[in-house]
PDB file of N, CA and C in Angstrom:
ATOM      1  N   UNK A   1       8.616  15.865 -12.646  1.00  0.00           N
ATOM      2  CA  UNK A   1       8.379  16.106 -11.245  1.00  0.00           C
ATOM      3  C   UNK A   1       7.187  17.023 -11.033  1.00  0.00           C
ATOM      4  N   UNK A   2       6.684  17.807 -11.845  1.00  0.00           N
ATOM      5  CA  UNK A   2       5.925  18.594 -11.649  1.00  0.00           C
ATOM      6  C   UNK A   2       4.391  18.358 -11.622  1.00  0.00           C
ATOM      7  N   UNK A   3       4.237  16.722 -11.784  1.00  0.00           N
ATOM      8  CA  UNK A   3       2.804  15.957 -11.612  1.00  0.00           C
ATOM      9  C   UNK A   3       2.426  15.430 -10.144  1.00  0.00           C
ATOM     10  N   UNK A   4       3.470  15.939  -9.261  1.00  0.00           N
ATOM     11  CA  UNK A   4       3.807  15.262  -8.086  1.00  0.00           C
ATOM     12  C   UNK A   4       2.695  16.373  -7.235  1.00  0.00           C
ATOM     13  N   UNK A   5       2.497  17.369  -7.144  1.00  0.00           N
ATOM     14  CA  UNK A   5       1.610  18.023  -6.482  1.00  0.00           C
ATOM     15  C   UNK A   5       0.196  17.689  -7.134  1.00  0.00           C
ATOM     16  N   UNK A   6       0.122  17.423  -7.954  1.00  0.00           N
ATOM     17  CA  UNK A   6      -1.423  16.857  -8.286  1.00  0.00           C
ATOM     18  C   UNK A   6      -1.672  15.688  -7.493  1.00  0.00           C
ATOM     19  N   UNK A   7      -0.769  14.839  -7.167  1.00  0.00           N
ATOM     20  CA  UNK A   7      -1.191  13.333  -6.546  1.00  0.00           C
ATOM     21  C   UNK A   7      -0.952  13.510  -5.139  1.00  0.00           C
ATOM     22  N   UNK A   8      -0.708  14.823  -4.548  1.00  0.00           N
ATOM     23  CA  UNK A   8      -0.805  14.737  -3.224  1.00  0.00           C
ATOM     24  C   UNK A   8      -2.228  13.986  -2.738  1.00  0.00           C
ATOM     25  N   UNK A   9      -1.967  13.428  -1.150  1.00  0.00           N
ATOM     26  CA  UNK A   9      -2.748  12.567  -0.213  1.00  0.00           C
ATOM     27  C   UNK A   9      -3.612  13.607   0.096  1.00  0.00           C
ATOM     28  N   UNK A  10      -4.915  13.379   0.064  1.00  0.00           N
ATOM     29  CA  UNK A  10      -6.062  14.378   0.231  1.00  0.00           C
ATOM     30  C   UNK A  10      -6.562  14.091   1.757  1.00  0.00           C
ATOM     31  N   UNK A  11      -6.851  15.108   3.177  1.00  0.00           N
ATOM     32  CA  UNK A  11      -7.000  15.018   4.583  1.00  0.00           C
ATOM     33  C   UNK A  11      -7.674  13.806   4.276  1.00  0.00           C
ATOM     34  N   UNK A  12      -9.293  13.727   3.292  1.00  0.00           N
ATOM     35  CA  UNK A  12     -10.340  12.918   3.848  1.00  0.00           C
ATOM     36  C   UNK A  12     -10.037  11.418   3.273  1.00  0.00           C
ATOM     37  N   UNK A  13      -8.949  11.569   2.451  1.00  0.00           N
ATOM     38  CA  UNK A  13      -8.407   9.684   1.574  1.00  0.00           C
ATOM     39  C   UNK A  13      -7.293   9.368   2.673  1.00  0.00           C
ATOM     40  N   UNK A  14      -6.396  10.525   3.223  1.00  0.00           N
ATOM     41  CA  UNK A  14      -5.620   9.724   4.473  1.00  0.00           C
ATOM     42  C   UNK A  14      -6.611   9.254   5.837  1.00  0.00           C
ATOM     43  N   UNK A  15      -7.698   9.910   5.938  1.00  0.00           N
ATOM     44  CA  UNK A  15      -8.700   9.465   7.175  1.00  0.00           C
ATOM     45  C   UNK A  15      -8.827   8.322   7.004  1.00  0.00           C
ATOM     46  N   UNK A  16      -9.896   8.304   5.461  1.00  0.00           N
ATOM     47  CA  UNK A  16     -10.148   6.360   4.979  1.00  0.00           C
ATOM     48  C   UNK A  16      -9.228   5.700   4.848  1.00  0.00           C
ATOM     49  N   UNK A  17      -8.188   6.198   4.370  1.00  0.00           N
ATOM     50  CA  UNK A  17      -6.780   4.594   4.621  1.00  0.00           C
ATOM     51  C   UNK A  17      -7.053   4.302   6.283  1.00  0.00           C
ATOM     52  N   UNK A  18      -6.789   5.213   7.107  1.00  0.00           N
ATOM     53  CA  UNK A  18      -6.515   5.172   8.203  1.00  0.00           C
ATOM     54  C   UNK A  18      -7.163   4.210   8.778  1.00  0.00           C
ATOM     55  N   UNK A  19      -8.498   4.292   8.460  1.00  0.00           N
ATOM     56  CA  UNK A  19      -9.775   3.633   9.327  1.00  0.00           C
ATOM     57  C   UNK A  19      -9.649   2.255   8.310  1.00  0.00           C
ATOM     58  N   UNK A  20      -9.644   2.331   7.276  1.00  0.00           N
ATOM     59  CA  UNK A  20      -9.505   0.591   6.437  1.00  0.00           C
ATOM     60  C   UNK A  20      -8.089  -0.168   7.404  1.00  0.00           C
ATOM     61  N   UNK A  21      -7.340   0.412   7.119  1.00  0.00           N
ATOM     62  CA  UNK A  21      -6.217  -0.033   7.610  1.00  0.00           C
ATOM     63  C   UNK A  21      -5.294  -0.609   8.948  1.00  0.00           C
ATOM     64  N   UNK A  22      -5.625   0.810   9.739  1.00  0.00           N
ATOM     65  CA  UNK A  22      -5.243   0.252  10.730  1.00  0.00           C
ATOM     66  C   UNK A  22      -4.204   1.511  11.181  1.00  0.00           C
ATOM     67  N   UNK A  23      -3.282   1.758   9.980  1.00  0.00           N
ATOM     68  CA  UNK A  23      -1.956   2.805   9.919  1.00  0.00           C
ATOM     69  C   UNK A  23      -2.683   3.930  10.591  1.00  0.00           C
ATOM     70  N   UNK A  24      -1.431   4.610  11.434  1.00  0.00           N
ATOM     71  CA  UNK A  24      -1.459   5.687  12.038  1.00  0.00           C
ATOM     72  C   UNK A  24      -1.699   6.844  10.687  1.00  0.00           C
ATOM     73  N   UNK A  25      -1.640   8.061  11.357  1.00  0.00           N
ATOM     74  CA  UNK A  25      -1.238   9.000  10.210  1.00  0.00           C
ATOM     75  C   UNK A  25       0.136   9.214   9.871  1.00  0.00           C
ATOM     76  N   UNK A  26       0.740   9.306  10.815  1.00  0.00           N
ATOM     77  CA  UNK A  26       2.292   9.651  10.348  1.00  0.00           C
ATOM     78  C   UNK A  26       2.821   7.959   9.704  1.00  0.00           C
ATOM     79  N   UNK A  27       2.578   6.670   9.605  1.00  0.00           N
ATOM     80  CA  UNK A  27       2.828   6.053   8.874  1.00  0.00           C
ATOM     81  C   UNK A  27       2.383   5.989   7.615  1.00  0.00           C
ATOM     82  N   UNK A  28       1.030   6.056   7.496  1.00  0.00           N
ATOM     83  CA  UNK A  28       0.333   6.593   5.877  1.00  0.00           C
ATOM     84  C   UNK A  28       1.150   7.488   5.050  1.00  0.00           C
ATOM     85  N   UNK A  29       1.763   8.561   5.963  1.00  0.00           N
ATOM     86  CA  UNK A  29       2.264   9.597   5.331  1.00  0.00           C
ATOM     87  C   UNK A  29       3.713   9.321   4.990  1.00  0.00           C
ATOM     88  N   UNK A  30       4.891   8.341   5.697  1.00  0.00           N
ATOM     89  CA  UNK A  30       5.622   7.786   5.473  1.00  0.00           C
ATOM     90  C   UNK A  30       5.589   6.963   3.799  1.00  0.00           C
ATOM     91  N   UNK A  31       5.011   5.820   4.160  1.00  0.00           N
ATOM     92  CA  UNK A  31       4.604   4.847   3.013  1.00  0.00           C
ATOM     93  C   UNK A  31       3.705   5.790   1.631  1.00  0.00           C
ATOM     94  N   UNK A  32       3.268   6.893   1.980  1.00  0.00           N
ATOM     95  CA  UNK A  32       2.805   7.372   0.691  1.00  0.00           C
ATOM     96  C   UNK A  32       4.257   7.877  -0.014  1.00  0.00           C
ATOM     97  N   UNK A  33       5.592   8.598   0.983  1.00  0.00           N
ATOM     98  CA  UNK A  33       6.316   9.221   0.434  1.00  0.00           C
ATOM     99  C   UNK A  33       7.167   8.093  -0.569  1.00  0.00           C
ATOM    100  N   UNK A  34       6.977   7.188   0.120  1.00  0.00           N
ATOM    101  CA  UNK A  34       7.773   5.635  -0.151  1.00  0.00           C
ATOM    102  C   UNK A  34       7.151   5.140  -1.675  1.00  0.00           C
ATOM    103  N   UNK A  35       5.872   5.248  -1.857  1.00  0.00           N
ATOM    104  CA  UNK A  35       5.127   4.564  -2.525  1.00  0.00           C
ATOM    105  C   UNK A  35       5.375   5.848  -4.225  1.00  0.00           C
ATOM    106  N   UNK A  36       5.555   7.099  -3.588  1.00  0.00           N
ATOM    107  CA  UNK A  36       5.726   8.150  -4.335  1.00  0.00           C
ATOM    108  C   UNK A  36       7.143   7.778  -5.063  1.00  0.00           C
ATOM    109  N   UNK A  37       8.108   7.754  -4.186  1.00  0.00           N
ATOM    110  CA  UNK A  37       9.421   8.061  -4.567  1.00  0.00           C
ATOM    111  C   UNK A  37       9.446   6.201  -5.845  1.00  0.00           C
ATOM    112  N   UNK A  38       8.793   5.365  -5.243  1.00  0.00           N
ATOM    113  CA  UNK A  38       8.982   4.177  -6.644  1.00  0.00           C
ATOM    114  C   UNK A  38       8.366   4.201  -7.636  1.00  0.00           C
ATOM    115  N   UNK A  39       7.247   5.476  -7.478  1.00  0.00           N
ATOM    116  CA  UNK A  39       5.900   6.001  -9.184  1.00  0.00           C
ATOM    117  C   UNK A  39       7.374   6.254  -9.494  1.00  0.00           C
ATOM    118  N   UNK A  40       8.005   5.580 -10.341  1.00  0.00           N
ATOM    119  CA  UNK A  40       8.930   6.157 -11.594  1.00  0.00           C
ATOM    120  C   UNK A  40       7.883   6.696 -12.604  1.00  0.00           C
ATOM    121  N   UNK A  41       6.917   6.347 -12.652  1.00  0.00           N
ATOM    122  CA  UNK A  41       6.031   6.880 -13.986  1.00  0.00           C
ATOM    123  C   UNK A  41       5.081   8.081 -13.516  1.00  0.00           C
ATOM    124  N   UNK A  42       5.390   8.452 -12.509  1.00  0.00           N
ATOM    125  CA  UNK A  42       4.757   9.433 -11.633  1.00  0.00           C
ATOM    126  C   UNK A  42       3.100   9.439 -12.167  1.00  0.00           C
ATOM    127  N   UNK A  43       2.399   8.440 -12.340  1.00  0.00           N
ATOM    128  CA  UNK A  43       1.229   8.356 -12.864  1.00  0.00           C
ATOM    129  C   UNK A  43       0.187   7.918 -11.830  1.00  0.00           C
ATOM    130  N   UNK A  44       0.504   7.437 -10.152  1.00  0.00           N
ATOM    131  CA  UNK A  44       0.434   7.843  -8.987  1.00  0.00           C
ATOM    132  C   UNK A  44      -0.238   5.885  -8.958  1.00  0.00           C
ATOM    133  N   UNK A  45       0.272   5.088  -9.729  1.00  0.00           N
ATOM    134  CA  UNK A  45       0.441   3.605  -9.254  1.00  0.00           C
ATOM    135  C   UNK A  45       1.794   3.084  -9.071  1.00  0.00           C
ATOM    136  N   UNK A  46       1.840   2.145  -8.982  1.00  0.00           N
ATOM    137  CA  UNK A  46       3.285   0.691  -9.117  1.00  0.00           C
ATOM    138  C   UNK A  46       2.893  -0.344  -9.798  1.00  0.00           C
ATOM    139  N   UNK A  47       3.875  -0.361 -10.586  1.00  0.00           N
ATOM    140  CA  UNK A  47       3.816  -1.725 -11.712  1.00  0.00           C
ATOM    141  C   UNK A  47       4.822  -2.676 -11.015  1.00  0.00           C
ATOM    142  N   UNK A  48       4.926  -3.995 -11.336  1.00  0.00           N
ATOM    143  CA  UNK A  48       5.829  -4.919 -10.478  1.00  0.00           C
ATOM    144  C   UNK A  48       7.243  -4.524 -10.938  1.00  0.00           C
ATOM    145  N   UNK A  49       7.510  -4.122 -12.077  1.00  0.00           N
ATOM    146  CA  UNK A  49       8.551  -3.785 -11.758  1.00  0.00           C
ATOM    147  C   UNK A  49       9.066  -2.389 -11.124  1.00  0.00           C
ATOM    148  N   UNK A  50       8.209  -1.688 -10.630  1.00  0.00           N
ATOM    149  CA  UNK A  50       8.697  -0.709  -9.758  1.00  0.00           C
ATOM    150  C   UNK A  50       8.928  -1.733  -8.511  1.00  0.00           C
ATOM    151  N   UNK A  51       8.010  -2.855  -8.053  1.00  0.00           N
ATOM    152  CA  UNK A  51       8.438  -3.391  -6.773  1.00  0.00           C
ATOM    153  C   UNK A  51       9.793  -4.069  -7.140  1.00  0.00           C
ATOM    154  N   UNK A  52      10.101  -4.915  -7.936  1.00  0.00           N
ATOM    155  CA  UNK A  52      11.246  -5.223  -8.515  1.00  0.00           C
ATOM    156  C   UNK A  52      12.624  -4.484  -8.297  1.00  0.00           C
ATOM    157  N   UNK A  53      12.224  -3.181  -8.744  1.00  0.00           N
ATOM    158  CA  UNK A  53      13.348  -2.672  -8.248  1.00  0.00           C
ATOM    159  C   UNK A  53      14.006  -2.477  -6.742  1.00  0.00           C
ATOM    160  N   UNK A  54      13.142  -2.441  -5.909  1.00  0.00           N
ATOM    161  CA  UNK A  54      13.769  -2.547  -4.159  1.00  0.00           C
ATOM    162  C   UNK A  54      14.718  -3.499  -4.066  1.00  0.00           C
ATOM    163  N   UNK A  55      15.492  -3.204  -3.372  1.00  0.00           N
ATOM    164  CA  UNK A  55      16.240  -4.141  -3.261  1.00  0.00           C
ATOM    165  C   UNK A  55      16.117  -5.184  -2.374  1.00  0.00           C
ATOM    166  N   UNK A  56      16.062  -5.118  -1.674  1.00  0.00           N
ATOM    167  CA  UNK A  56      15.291  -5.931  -0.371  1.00  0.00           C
ATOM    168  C   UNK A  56      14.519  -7.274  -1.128  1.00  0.00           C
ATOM    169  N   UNK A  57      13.477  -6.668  -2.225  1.00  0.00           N
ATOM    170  CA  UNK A  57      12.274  -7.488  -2.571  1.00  0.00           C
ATOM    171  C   UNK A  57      13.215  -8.576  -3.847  1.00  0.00           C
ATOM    172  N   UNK A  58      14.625  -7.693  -4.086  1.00  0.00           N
ATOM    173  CA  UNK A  58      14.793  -8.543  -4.993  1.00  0.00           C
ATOM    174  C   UNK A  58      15.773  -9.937  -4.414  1.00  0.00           C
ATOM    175  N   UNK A  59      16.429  -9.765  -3.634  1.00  0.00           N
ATOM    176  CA  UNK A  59      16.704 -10.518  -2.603  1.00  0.00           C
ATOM    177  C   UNK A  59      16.508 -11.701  -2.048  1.00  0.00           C
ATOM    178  N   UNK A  60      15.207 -11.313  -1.822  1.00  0.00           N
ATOM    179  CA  UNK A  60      14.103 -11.992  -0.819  1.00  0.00           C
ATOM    180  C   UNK A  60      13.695 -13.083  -1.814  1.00  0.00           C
ATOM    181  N   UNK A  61      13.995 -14.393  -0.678  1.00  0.00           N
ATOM    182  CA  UNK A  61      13.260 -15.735  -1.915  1.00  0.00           C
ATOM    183  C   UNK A  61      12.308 -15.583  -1.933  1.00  0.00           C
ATOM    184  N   UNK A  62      11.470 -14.629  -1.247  1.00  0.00           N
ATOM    185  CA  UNK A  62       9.871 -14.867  -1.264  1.00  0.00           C
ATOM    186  C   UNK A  62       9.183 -13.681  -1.720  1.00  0.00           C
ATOM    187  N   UNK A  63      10.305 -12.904  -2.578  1.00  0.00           N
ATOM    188  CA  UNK A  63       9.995 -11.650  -2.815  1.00  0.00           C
ATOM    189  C   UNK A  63       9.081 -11.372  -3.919  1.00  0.00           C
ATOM    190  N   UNK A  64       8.780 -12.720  -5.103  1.00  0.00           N
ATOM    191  CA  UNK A  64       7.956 -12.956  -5.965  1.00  0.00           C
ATOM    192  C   UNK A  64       6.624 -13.331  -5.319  1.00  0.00           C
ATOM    193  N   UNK A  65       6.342 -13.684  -4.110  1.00  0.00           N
ATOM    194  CA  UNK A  65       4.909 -13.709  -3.564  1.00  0.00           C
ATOM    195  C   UNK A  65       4.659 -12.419  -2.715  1.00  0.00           C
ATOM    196  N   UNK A  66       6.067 -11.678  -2.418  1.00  0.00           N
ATOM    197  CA  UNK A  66       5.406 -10.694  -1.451  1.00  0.00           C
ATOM    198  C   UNK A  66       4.894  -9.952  -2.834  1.00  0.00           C
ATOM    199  N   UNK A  67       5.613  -9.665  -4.240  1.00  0.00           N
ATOM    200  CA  UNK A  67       5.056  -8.849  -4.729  1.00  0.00           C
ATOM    201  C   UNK A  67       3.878  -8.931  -5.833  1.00  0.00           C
ATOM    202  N   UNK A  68       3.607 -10.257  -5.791  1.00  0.00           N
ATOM    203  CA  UNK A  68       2.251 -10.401  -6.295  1.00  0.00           C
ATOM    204  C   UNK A  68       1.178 -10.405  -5.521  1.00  0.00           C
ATOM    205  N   UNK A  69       1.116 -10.360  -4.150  1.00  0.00           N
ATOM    206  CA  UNK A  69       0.514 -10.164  -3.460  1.00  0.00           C
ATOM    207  C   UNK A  69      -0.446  -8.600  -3.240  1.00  0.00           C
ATOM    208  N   UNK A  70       0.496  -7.978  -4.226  1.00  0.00           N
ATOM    209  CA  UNK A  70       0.178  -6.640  -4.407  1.00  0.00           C
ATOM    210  C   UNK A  70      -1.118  -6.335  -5.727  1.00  0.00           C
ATOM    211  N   UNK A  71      -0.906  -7.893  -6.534  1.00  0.00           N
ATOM    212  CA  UNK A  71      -1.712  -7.080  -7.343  1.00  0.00           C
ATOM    213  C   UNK A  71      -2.686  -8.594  -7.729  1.00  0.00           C
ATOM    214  N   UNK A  72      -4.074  -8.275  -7.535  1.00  0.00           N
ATOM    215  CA  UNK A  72      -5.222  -9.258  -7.721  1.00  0.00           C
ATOM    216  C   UNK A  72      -4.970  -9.831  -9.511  1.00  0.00           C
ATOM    217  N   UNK A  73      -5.516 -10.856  -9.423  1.00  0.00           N
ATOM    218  CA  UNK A  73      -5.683 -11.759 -10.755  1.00  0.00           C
ATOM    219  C   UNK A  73      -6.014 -11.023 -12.107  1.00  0.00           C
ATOM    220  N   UNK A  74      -4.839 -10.775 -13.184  1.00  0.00           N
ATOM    221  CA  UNK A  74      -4.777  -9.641 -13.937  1.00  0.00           C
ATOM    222  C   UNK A  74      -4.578  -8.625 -13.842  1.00  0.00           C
ATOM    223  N   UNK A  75      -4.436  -8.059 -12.967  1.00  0.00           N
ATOM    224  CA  UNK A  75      -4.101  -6.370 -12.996  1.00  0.00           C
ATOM    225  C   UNK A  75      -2.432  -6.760 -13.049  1.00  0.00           C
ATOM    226  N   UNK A  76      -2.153  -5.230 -13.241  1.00  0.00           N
ATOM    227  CA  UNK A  76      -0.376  -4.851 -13.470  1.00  0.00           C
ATOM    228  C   UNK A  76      -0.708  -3.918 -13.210  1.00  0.00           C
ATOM    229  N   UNK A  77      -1.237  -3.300 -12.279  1.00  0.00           N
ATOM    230  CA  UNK A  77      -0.599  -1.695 -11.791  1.00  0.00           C
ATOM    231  C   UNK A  77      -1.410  -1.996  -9.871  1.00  0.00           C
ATOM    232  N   UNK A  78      -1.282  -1.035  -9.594  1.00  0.00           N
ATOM    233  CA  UNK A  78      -1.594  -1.058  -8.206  1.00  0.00           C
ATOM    234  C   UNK A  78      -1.600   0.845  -7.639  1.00  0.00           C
ATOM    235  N   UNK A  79      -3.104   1.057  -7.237  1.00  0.00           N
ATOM    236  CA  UNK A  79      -2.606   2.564  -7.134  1.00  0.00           C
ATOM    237  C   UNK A  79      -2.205   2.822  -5.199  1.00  0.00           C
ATOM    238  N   UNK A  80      -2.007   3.743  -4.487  1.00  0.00           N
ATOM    239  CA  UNK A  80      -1.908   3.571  -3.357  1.00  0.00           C
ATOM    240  C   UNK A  80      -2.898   3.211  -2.009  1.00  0.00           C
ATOM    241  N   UNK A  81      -3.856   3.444  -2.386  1.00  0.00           N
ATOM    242  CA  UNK A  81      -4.796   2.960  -1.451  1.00  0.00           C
ATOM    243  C   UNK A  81      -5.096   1.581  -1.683  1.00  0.00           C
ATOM    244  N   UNK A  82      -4.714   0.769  -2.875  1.00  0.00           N
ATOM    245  CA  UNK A  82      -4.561  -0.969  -2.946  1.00  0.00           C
ATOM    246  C   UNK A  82      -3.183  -1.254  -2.574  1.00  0.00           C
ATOM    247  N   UNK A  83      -2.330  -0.274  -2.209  1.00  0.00           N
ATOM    248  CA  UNK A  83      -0.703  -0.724  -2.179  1.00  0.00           C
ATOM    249  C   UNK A  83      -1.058  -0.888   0.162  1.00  0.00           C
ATOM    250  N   UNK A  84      -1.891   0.177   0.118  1.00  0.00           N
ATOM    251  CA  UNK A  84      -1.961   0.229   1.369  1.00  0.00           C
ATOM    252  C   UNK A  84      -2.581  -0.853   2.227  1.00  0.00           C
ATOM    253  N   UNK A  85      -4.296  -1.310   1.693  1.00  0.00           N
ATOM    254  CA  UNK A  85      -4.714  -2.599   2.094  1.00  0.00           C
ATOM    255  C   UNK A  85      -3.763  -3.883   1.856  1.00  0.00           C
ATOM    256  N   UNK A  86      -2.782  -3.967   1.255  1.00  0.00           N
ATOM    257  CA  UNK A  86      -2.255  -4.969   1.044  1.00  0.00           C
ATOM    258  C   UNK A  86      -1.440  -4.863   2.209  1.00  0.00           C
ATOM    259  N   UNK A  87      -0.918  -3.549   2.096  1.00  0.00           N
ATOM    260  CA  UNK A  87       0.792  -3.658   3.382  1.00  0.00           C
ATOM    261  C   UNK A  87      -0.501  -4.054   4.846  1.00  0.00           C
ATOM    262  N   UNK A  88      -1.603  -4.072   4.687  1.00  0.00           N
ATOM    263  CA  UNK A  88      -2.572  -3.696   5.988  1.00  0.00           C
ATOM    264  C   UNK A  88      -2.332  -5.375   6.443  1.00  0.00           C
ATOM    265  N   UNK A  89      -2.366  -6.296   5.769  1.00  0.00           N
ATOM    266  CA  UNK A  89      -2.271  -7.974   5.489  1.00  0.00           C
ATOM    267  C   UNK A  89      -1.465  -8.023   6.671  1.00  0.00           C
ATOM    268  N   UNK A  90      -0.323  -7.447   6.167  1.00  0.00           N
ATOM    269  CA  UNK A  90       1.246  -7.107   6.783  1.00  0.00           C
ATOM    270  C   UNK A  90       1.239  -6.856   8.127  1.00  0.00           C
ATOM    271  N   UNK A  91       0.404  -5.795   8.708  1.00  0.00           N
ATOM    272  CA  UNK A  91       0.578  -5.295   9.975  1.00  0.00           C
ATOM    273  C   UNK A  91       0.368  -6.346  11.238  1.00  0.00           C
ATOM    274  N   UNK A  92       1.091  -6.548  12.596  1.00  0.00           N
ATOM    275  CA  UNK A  92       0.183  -7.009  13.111  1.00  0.00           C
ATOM    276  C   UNK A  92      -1.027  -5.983  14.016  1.00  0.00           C
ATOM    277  N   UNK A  93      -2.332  -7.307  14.534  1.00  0.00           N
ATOM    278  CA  UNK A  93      -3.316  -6.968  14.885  1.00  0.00           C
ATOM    279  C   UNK A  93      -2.845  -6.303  16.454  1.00  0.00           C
ATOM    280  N   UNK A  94      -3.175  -5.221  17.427  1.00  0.00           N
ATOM    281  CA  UNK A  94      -3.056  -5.052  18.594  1.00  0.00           C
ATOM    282  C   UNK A  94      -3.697  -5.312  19.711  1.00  0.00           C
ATOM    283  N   UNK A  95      -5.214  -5.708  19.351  1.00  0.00           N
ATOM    284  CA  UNK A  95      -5.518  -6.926  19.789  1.00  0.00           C
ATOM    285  C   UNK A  95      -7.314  -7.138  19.451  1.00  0.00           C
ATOM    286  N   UNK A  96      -7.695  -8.282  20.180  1.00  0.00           N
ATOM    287  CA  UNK A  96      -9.068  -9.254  19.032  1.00  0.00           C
ATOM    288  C   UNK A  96      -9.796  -8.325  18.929  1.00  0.00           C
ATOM    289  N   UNK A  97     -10.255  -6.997  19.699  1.00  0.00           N
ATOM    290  CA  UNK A  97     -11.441  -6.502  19.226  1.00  0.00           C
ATOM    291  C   UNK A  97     -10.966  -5.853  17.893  1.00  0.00           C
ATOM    292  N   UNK A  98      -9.329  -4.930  17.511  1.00  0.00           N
ATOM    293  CA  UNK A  98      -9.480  -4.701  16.199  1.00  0.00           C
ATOM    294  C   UNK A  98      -9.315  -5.881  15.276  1.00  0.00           C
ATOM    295  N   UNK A  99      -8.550  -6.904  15.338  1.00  0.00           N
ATOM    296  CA  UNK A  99      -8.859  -8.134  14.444  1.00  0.00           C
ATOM    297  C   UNK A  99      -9.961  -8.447  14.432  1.00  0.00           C
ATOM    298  N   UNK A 100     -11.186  -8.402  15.049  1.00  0.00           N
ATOM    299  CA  UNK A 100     -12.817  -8.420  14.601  1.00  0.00           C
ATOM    300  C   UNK A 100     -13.399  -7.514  13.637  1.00  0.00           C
ATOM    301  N   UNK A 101     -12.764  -6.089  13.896  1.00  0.00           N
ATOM    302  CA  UNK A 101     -13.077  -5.283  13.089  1.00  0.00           C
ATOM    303  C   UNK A 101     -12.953  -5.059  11.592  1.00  0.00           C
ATOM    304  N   UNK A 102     -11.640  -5.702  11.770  1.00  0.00           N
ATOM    305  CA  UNK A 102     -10.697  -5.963  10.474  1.00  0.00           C
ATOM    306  C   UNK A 102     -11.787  -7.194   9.486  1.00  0.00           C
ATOM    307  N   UNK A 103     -11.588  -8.071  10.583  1.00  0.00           N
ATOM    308  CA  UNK A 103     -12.423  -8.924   9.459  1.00  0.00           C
ATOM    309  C   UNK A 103     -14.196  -8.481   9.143  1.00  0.00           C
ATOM    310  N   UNK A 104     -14.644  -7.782  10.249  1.00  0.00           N
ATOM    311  CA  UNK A 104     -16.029  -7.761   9.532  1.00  0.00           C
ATOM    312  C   UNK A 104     -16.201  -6.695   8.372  1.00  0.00           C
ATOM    313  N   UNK A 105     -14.948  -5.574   7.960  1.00  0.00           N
ATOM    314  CA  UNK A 105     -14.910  -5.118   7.352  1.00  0.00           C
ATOM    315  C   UNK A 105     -14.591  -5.873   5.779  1.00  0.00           C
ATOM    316  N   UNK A 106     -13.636  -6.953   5.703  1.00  0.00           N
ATOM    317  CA  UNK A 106     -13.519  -7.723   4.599  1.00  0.00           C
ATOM    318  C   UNK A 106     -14.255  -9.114   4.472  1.00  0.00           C
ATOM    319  N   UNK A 107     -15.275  -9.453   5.862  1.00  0.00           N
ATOM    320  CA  UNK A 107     -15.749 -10.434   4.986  1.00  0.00           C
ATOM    321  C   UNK A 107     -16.918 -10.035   5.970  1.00  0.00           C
ATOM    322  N   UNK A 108     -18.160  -9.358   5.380  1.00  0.00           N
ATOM    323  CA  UNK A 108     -19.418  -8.555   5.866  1.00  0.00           C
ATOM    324  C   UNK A 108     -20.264  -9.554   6.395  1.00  0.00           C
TER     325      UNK A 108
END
């Protein structure tokens, strides 16, 4: 437990989730605690089987695409600011001018 204050969320990396994303602050700060409490390896990523373990995901017939969805072609880990653009997929848009934004940010 004592690696857990090293991986605290830094003001200016919760700003940039914020602005990539979309998430408020108090949700960033939610989902980091979330994203914290499944680092079983407290090494400050998720391997699929940390998603594995939720229960929810294991459940879910579609819980093998929600959780590869998490991690691009070859990788096995995922640190939180890729755990975050992904849940960002997830959110909905509030309306077209930020869905414009959204996309000119991922496809320039």
């Amino acid at each position: 437990m004592g690696s857990r204050a090293s991986t605290l969320l830094r003001d200016e990396e919760l700003e940039e989730i914020k602005k990539e994303t979309g998430f408020s602050h108090s949700q960033i700060t939610r989902l980091y605690s979330r994203f914290t409490s499944l680092d079983k390896g407290e090494n400050g990523t998720l391997s699929r089987e940390d998603f594995q373990r939720i229960p929810e995901l294991a459940i879910n017939p579609l819980g093998d695409r929600i959780i590869n969805a998490f991690f691009p072609e070859g990788e096995d880990q995922v640190n939180f600011r890729g755990f975050m653009r992904t849940l960002a997929h997830f959110r909905p848009i509030e309306d077209n001018e930020k869905s414009k934004d959204v996309l000119e940010r991922w496809w320039p």
